[in-house]
C-alpha atoms as a PDB file:
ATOM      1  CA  UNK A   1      45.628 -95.716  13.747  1.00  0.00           C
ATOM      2  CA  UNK A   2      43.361 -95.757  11.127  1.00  0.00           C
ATOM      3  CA  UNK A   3      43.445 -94.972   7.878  1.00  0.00           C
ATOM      4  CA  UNK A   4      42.181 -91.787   7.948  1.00  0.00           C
ATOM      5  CA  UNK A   5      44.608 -90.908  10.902  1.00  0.00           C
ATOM      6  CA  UNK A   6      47.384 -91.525   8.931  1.00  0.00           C
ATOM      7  CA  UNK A   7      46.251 -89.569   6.359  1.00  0.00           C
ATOM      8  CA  UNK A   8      45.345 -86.101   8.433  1.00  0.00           C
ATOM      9  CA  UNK A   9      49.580 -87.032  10.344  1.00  0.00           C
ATOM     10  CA  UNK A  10      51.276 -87.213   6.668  1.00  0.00           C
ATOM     11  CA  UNK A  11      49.312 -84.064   5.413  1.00  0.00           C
ATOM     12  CA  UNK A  12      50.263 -82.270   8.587  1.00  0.00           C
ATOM     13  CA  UNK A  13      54.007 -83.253   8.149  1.00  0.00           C
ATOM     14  CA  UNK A  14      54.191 -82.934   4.193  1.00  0.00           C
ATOM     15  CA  UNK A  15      52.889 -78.659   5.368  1.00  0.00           C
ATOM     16  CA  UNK A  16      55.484 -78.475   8.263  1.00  0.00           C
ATOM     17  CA  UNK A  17      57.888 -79.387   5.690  1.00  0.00           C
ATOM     18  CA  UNK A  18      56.662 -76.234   3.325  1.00  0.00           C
ATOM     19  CA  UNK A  19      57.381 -73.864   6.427  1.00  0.00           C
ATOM     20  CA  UNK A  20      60.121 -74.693   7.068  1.00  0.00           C
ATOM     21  CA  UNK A  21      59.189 -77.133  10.272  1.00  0.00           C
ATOM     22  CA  UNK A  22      60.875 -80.088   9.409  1.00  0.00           C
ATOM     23  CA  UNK A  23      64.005 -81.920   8.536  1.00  0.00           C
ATOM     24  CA  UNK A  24      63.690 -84.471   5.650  1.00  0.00           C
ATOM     25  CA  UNK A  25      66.978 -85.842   3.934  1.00  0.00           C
ATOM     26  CA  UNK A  26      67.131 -87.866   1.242  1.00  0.00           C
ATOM     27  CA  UNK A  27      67.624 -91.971   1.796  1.00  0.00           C
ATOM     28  CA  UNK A  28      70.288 -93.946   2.070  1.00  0.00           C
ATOM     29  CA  UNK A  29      70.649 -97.130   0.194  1.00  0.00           C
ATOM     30  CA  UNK A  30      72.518-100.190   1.017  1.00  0.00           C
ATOM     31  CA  UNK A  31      71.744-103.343  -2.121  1.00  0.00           C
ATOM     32  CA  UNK A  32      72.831-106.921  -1.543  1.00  0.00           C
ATOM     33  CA  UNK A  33      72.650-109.680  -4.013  1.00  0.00           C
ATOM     34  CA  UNK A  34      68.836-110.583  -3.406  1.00  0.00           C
ATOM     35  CA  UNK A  35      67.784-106.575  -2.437  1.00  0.00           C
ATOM     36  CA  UNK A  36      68.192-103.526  -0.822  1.00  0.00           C
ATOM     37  CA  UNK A  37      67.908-101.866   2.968  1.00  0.00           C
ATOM     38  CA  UNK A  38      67.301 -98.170   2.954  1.00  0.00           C
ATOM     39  CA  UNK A  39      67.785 -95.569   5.945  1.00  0.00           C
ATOM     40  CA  UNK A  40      65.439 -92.819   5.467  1.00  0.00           C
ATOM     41  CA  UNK A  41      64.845 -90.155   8.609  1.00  0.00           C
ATOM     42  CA  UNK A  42      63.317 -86.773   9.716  1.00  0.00           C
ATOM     43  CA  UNK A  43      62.521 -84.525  12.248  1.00  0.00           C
ATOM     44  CA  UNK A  44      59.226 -82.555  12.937  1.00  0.00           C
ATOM     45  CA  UNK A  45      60.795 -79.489  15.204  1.00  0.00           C
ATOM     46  CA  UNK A  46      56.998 -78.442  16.751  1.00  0.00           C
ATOM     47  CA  UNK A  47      56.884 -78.941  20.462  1.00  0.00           C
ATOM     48  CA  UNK A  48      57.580 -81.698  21.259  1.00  0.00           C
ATOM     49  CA  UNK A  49      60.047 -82.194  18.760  1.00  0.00           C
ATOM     50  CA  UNK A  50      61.052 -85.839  17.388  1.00  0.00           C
ATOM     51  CA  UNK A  51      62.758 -87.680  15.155  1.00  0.00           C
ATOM     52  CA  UNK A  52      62.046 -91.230  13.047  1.00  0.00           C
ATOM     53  CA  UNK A  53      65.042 -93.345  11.790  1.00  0.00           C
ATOM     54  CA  UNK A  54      63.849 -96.303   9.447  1.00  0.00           C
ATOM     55  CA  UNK A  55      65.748 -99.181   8.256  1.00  0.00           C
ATOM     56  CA  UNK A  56      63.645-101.100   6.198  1.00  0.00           C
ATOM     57  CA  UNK A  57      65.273-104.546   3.734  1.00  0.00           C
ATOM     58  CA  UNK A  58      63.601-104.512   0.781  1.00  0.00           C
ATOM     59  CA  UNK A  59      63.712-107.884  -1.223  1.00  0.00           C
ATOM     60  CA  UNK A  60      60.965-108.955  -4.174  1.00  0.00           C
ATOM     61  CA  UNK A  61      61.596-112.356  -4.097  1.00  0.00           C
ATOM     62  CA  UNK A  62      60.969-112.496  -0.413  1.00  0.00           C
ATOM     63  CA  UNK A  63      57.132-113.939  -0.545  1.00  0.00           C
ATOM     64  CA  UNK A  64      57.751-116.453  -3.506  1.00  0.00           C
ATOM     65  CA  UNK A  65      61.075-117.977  -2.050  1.00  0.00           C
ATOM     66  CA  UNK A  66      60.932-117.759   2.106  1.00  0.00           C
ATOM     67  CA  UNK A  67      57.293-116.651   2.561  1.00  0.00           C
ATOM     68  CA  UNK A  68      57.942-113.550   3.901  1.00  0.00           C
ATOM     69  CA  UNK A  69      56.878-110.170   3.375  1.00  0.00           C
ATOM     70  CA  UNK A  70      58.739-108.401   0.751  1.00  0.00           C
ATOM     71  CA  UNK A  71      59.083-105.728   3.051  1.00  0.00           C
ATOM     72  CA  UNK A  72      60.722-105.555   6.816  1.00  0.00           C
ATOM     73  CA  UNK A  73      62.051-103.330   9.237  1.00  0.00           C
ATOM     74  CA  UNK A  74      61.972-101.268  12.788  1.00  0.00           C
ATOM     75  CA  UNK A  75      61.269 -97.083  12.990  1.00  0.00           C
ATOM     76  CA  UNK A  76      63.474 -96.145  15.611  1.00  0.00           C
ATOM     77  CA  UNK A  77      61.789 -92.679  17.359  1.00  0.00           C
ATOM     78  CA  UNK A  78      63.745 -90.223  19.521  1.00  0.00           C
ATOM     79  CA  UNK A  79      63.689 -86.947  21.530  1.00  0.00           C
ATOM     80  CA  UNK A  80      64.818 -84.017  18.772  1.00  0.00           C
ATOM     81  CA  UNK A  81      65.789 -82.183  21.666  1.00  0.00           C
ATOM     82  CA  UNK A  82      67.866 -84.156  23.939  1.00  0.00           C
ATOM     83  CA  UNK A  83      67.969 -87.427  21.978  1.00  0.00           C
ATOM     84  CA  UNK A  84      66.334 -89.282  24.255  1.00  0.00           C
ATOM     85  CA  UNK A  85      65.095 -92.800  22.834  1.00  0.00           C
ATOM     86  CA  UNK A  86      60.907 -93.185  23.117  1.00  0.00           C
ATOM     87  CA  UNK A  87      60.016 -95.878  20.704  1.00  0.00           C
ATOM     88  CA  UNK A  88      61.041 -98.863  18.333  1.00  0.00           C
ATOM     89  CA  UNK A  89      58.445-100.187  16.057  1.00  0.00           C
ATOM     90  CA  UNK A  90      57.094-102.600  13.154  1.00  0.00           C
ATOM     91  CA  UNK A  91      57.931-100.916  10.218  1.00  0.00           C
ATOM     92  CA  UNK A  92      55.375-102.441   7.667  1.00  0.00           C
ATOM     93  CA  UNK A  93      52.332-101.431   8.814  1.00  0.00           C
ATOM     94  CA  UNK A  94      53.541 -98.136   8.728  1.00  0.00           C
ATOM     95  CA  UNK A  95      55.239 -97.971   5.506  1.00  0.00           C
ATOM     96  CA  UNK A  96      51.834 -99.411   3.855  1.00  0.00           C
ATOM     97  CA  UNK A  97      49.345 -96.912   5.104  1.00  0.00           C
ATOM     98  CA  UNK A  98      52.011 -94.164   4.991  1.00  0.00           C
ATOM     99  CA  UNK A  99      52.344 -94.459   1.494  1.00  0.00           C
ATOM    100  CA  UNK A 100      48.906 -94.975   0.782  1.00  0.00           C
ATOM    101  CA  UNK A 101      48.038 -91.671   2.510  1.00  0.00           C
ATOM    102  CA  UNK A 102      50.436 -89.437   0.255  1.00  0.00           C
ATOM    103  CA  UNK A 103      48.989 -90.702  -2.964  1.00  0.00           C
ATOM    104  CA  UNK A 104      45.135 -90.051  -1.008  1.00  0.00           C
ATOM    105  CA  UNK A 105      46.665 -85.820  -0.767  1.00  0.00           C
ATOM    106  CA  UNK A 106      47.890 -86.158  -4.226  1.00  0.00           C
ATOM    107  CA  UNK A 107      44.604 -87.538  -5.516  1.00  0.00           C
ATOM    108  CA  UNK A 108      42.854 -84.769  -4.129  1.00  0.00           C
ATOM    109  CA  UNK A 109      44.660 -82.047  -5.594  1.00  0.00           C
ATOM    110  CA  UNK A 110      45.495 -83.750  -9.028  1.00  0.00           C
ATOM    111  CA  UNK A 111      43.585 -85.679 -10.260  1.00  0.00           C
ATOM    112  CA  UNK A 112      39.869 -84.577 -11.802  1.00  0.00           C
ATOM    113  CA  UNK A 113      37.136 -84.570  -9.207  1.00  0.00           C
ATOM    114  CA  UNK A 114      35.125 -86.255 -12.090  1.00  0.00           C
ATOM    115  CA  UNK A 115      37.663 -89.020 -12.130  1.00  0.00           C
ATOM    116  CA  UNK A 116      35.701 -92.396 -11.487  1.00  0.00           C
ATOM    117  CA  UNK A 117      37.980 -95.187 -13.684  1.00  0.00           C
ATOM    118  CA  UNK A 118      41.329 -96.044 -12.351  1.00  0.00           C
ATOM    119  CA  UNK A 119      43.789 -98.503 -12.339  1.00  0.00           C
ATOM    120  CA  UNK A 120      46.335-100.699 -10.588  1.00  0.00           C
ATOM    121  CA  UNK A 121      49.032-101.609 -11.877  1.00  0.00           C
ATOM    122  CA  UNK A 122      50.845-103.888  -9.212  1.00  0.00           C
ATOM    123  CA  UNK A 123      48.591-106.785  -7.163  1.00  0.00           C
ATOM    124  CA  UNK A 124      50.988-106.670  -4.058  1.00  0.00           C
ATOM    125  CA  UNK A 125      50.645-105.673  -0.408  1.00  0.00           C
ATOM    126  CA  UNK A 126      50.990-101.564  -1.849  1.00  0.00           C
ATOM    127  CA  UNK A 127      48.085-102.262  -4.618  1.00  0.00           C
ATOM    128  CA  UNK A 128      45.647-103.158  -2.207  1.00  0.00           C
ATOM    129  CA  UNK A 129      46.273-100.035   0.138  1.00  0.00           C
ATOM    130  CA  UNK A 130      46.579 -98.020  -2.794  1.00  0.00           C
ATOM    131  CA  UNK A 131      42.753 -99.131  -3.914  1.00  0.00           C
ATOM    132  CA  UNK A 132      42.090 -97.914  -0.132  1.00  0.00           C
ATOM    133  CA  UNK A 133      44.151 -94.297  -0.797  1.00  0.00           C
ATOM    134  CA  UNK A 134      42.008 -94.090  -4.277  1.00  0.00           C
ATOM    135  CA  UNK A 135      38.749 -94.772  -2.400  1.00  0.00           C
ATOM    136  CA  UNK A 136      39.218 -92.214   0.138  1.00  0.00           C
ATOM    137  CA  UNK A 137      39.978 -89.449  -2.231  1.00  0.00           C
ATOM    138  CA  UNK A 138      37.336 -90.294  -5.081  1.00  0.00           C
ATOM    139  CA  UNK A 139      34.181 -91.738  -5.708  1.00  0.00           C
ATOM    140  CA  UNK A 140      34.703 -95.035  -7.862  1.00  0.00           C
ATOM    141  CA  UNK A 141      32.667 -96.599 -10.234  1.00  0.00           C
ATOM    142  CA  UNK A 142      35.269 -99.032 -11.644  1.00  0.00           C
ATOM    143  CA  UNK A 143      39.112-100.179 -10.969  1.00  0.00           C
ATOM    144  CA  UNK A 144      41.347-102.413 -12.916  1.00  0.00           C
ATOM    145  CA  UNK A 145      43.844-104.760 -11.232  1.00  0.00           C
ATOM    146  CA  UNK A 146      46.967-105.522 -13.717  1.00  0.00           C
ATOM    147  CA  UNK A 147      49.714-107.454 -12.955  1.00  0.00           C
ATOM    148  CA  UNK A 148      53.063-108.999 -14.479  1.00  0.00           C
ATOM    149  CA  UNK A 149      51.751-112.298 -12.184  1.00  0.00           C
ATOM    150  CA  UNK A 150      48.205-112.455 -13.688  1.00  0.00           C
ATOM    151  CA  UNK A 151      47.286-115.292 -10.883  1.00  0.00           C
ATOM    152  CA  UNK A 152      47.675-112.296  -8.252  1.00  0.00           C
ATOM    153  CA  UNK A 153      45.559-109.838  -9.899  1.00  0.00           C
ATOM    154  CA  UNK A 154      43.134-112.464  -9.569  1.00  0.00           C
ATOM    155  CA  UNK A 155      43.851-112.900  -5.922  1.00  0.00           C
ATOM    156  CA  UNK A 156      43.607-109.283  -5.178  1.00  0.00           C
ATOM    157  CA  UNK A 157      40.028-108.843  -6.722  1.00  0.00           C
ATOM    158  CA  UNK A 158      38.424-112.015  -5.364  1.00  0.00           C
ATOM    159  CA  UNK A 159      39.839-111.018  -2.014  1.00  0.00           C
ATOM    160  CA  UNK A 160      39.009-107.244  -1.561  1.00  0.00           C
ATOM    161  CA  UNK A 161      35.874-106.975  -4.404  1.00  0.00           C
ATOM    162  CA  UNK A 162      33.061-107.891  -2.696  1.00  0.00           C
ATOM    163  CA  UNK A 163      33.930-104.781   0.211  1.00  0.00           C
ATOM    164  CA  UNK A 164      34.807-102.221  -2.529  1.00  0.00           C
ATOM    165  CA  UNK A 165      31.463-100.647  -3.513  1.00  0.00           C
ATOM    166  CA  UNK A 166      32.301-100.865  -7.074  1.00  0.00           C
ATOM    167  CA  UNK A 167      33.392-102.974  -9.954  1.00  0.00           C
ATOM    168  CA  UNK A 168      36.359-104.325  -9.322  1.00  0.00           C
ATOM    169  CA  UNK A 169      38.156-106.673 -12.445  1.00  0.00           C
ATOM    170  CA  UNK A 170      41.566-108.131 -12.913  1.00  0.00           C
ATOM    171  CA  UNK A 171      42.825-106.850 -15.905  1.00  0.00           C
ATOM    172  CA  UNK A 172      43.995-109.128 -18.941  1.00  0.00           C
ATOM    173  CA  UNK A 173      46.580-105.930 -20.405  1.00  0.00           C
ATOM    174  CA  UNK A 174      47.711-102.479 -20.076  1.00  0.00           C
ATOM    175  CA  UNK A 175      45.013-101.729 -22.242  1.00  0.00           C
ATOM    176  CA  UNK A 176      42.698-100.726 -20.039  1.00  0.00           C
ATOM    177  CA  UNK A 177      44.787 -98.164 -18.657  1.00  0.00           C
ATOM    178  CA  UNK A 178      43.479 -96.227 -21.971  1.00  0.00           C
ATOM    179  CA  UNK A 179      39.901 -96.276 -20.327  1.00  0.00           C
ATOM    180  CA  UNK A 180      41.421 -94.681 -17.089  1.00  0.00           C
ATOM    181  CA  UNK A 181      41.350 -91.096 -15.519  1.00  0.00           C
ATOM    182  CA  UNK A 182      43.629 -92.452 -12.832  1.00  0.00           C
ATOM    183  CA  UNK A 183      46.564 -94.984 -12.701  1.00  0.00           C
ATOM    184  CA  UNK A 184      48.423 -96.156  -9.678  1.00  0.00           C
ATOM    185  CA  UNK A 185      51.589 -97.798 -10.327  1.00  0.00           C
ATOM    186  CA  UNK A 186      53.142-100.090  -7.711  1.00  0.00           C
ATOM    187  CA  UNK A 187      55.303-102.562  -9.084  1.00  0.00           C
ATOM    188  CA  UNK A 188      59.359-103.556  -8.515  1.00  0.00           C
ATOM    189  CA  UNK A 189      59.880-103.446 -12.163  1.00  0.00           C
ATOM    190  CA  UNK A 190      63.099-102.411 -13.308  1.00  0.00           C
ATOM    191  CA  UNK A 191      62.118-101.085 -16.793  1.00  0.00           C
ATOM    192  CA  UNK A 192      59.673 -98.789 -17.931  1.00  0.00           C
ATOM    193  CA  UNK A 193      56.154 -99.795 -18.950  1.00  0.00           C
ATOM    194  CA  UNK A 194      53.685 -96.533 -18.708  1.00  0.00           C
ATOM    195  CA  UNK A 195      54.294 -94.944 -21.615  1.00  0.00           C
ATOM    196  CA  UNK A 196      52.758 -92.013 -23.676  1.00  0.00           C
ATOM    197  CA  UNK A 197      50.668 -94.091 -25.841  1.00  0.00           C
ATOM    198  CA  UNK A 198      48.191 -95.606 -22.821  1.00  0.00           C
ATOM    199  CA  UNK A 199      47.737 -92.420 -21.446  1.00  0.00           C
ATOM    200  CA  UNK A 200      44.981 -90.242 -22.606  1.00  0.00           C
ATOM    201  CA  UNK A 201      44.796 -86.668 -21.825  1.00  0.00           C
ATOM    202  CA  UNK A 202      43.493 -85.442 -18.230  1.00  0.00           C
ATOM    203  CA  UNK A 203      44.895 -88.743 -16.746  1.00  0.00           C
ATOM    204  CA  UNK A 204      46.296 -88.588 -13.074  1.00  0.00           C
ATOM    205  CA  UNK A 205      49.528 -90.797 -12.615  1.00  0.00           C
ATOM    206  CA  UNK A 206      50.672 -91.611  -9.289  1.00  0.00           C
ATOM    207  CA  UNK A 207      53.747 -93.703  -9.985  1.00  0.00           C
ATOM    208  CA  UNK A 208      55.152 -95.534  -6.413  1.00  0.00           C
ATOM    209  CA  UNK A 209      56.875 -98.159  -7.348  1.00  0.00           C
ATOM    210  CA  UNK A 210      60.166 -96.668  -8.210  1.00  0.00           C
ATOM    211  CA  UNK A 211      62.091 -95.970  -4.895  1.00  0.00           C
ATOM    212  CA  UNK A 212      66.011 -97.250  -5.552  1.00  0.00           C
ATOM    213  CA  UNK A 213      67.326 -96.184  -8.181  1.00  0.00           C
ATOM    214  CA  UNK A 214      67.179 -99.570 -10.216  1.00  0.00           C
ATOM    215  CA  UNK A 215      63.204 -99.679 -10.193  1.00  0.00           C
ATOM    216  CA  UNK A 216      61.561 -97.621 -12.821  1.00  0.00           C
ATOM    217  CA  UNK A 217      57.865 -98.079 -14.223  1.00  0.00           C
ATOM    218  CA  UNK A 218      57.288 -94.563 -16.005  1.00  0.00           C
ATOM    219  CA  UNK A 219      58.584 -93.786 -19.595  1.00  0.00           C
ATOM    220  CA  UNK A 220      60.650 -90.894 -19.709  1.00  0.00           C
ATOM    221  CA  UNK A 221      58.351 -89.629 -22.939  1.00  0.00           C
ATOM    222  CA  UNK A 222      55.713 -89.208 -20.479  1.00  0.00           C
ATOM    223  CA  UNK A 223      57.351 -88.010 -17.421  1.00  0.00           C
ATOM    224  CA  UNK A 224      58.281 -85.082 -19.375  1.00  0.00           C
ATOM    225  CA  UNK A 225      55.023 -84.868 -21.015  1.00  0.00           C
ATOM    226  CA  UNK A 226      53.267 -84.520 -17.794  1.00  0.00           C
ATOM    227  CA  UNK A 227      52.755 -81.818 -14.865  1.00  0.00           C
ATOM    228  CA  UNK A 228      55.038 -83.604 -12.304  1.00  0.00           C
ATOM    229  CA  UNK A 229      54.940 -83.387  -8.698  1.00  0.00           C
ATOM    230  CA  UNK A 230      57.267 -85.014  -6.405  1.00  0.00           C
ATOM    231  CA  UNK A 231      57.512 -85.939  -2.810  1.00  0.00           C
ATOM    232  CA  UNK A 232      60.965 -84.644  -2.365  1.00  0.00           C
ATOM    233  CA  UNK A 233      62.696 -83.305  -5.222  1.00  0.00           C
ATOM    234  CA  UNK A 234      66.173 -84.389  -4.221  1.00  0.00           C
ATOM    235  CA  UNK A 235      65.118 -87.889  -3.342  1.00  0.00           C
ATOM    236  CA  UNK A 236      63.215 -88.323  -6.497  1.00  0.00           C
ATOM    237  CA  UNK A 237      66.106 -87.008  -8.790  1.00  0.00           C
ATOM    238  CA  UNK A 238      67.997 -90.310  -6.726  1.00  0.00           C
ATOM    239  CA  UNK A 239      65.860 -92.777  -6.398  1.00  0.00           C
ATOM    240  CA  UNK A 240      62.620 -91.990  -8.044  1.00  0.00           C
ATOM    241  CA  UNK A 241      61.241 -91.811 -11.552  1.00  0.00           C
ATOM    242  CA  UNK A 242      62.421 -88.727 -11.780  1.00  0.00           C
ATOM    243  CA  UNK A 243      65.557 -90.340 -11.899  1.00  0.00           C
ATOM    244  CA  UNK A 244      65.220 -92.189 -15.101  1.00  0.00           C
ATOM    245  CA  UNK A 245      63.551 -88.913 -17.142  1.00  0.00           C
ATOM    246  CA  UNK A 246      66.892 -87.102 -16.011  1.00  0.00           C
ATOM    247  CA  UNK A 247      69.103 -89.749 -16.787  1.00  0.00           C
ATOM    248  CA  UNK A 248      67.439 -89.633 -20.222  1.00  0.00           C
ATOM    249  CA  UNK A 249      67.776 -85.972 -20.572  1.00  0.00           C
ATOM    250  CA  UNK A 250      63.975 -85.807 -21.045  1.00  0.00           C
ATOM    251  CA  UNK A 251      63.372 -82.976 -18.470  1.00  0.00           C
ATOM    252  CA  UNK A 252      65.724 -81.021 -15.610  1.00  0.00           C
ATOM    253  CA  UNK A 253      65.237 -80.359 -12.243  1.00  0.00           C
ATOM    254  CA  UNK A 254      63.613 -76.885 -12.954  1.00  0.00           C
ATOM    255  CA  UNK A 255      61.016 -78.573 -15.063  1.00  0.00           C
ATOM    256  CA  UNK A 256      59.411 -80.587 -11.851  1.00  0.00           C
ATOM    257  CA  UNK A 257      56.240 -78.454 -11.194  1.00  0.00           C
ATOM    258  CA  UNK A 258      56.285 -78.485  -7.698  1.00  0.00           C
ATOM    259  CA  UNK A 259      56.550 -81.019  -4.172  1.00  0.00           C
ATOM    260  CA  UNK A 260      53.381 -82.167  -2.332  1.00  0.00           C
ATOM    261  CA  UNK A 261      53.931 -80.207   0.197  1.00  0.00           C
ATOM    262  CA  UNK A 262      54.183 -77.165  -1.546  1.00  0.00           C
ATOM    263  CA  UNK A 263      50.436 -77.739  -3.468  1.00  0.00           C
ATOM    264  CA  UNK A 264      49.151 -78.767   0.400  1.00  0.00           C
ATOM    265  CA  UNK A 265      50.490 -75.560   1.632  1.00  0.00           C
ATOM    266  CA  UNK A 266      48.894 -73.967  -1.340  1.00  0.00           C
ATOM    267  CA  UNK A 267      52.324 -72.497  -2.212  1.00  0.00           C
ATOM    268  CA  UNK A 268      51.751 -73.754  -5.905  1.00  0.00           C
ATOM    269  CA  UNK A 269      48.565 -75.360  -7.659  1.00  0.00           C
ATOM    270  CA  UNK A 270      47.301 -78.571  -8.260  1.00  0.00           C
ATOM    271  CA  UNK A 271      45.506 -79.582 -11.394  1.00  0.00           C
ATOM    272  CA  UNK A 272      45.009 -76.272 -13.227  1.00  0.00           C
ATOM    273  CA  UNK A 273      43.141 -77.754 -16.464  1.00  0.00           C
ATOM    274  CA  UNK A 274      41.369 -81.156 -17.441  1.00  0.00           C
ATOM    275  CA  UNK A 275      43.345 -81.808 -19.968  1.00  0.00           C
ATOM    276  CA  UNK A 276      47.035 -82.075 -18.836  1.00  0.00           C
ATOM    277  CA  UNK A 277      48.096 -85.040 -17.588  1.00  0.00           C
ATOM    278  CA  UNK A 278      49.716 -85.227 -13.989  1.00  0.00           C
ATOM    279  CA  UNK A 279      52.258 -87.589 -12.020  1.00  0.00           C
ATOM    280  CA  UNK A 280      53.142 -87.812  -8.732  1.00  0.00           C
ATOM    281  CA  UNK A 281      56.514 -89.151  -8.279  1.00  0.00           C
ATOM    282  CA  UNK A 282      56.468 -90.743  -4.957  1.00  0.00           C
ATOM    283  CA  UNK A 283      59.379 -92.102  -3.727  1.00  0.00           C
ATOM    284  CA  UNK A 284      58.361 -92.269   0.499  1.00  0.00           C
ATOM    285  CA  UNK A 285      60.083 -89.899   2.800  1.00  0.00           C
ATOM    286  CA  UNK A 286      61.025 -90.440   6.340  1.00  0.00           C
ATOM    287  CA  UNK A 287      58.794 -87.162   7.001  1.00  0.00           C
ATOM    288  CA  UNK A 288      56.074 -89.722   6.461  1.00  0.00           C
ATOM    289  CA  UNK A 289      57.511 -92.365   8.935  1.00  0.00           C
ATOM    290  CA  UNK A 290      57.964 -89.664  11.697  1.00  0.00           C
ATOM    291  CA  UNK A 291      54.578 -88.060  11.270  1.00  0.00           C
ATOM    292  CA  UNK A 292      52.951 -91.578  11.905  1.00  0.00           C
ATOM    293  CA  UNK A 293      55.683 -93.290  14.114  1.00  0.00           C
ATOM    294  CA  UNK A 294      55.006 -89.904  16.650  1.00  0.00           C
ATOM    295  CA  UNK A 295      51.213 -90.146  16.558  1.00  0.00           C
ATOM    296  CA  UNK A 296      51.303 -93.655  17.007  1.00  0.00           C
ATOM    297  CA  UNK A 297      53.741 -92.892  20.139  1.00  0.00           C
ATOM    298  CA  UNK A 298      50.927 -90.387  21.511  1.00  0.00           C
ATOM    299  CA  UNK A 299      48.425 -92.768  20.845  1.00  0.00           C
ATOM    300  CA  UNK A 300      50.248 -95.279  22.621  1.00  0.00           C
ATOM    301  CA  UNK A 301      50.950 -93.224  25.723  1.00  0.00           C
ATOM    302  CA  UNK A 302      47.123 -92.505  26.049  1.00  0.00           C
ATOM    303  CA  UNK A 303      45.973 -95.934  25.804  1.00  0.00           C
ATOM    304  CA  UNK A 304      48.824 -97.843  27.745  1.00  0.00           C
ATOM    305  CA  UNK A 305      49.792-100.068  24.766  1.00  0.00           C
ATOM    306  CA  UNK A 306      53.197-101.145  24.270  1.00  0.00           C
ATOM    307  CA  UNK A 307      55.944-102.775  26.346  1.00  0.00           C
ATOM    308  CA  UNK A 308      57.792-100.597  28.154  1.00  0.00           C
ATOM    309  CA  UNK A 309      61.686-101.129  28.011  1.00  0.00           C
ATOM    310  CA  UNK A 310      64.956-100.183  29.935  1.00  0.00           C
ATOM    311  CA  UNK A 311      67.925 -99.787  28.061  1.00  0.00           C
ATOM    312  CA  UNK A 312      70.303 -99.048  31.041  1.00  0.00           C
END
């Protein structure tokens, strides 16, 4: 899979979910001391119908402490019709480049095709694919890395700068989101730190890091303030951003402009004016994990990969 495949199977899955072709509950979160597991599933119901269970742990301090990814887990895929098991799999990989690929649709529909200044905020495993996602949606001229852990912003632009195309520089501040027309966030912070005052008018927001309810990295002032879109609108009002500007009393439900896959299925617009400022609240569905854990599976089948198991 490359990127681009994951891309066209998460925009294909994010429409079957606007007709009514899918199945996509919210997640279900389990937190221990040191972090978090979450269950998220769906089923696509087009011939030949399937369905992705993920269990992925979820612990920050994972890389600094054991040297492991802050991220693991399996996608268990199944048989919508009978059940029948067809696949486990690595979870990571997918979860990166699935995530990446929803912020790529968003990009294209909200932010301003003249957009050519973003940043990062967030020098992790997701701020690198996210700088891939931004790529493939817009032509940049110039991206700024920030984060908390200056030392890995560093890291992040000496080790994917030179194969950008652009000008890639690791950012001292949040300042320099002022000079942006698009900013990724992609952090595990736990309190807000976009707010109204570094974001100028026709800015794009996609805002990923926030998906448990304790994680939060957009200002309630400026959700509210902003055209917001959301992955899932249930999930979100859990787990997402959206959570916090509810919590706050800053918006409602009804005020959320509309889901991804409603703008994809051209149900309701995108970016209307250059002016207003838009977010995309994304909080990562399990329609994403079973749009690329099934093409993976077909790919797979084609090309003889994999081990094949019995579990009699």
């Amino acid at each position: 899979m490359g990127y681009d495949d994951y891309v066209e199977a998460v925009e294909a899955a994010f429409r079957a979910a606007a007709d009514g072709g899918a199945l996509a509950p919210p997640a279900a979160a389990f937190h221990l001391p040191q972090g978090s597991f979450h269950a998220k599933a769906a089923a696509l119901m087009a011939k030949p119908a399937c369905i992705a269970i993920k269990l992925n742990g979820n612990f920050p301090g994972n890389p600094l402490a054991h040297g492991l990814p802050t991220v693991q887990g399996v996608i268990y895929l199944a048989d919508a019709d009978d059940g029948r098991p067809l696949a486990v799999m690595d979870s990571i990989e997918v979860t990166i480049n699935r995530t990446g690929a929803a912020t790529t649709l968003a990009v294209r529909h909200l932010a301003r095709p003249d957009s050519r200044v973003a940043t990062i905020c967030g020098a992790g495993v997701q701020g690198r694919i996210q700088l891939r996602a931004l790529s493939a949606a817009l032509p940049l001229e110039r991206v700024h890395v920030w984060d908390a852990n200056r030392d890995a912003a560093r890291k992040m632009v000496d080790d994917v700068g030179p194969a950008t195309g652009f000008d890639l520089y690791a950012a001292d501040s949040l300042a320099v989101v002022r000079e942006s027309d698009v900013v990724v966030t992609c952090t595990a912070a736990r309190k807000a730190f976009l707010t109204p005052d570094l974001v100028r008018p026709g800015t794009f927001i996609a805002a990923v890091g926030a998906d448990n309810s304790d994680k939060q990295e957009i200002d309630p002032r400026l959700y509210a303030a902003s055209i917001a879109v959301v992955d899932s609108l249930e999930q979100a009002a859990e787990i997402g951003d959206l959570h916090h500007a509810l919590a706050a009393g800053a918006l409602r439900r009804e005020d959320v402009h509309a889901t991804l896959g409603e703008i994809l299925s051209s149900r309701r617009p995108g970016r209307t004016d250059p002016d207003s400022v838009t977010l995309f609240d994304s909080t990562g569905m399990g329609l994403q994990d079973v749009a690329a854990a099934a093409a993976i599976y077909r790919r797979a089948l084609q090309a003889g990969a994999g081990t094949r198991l019995s579990l009699e």
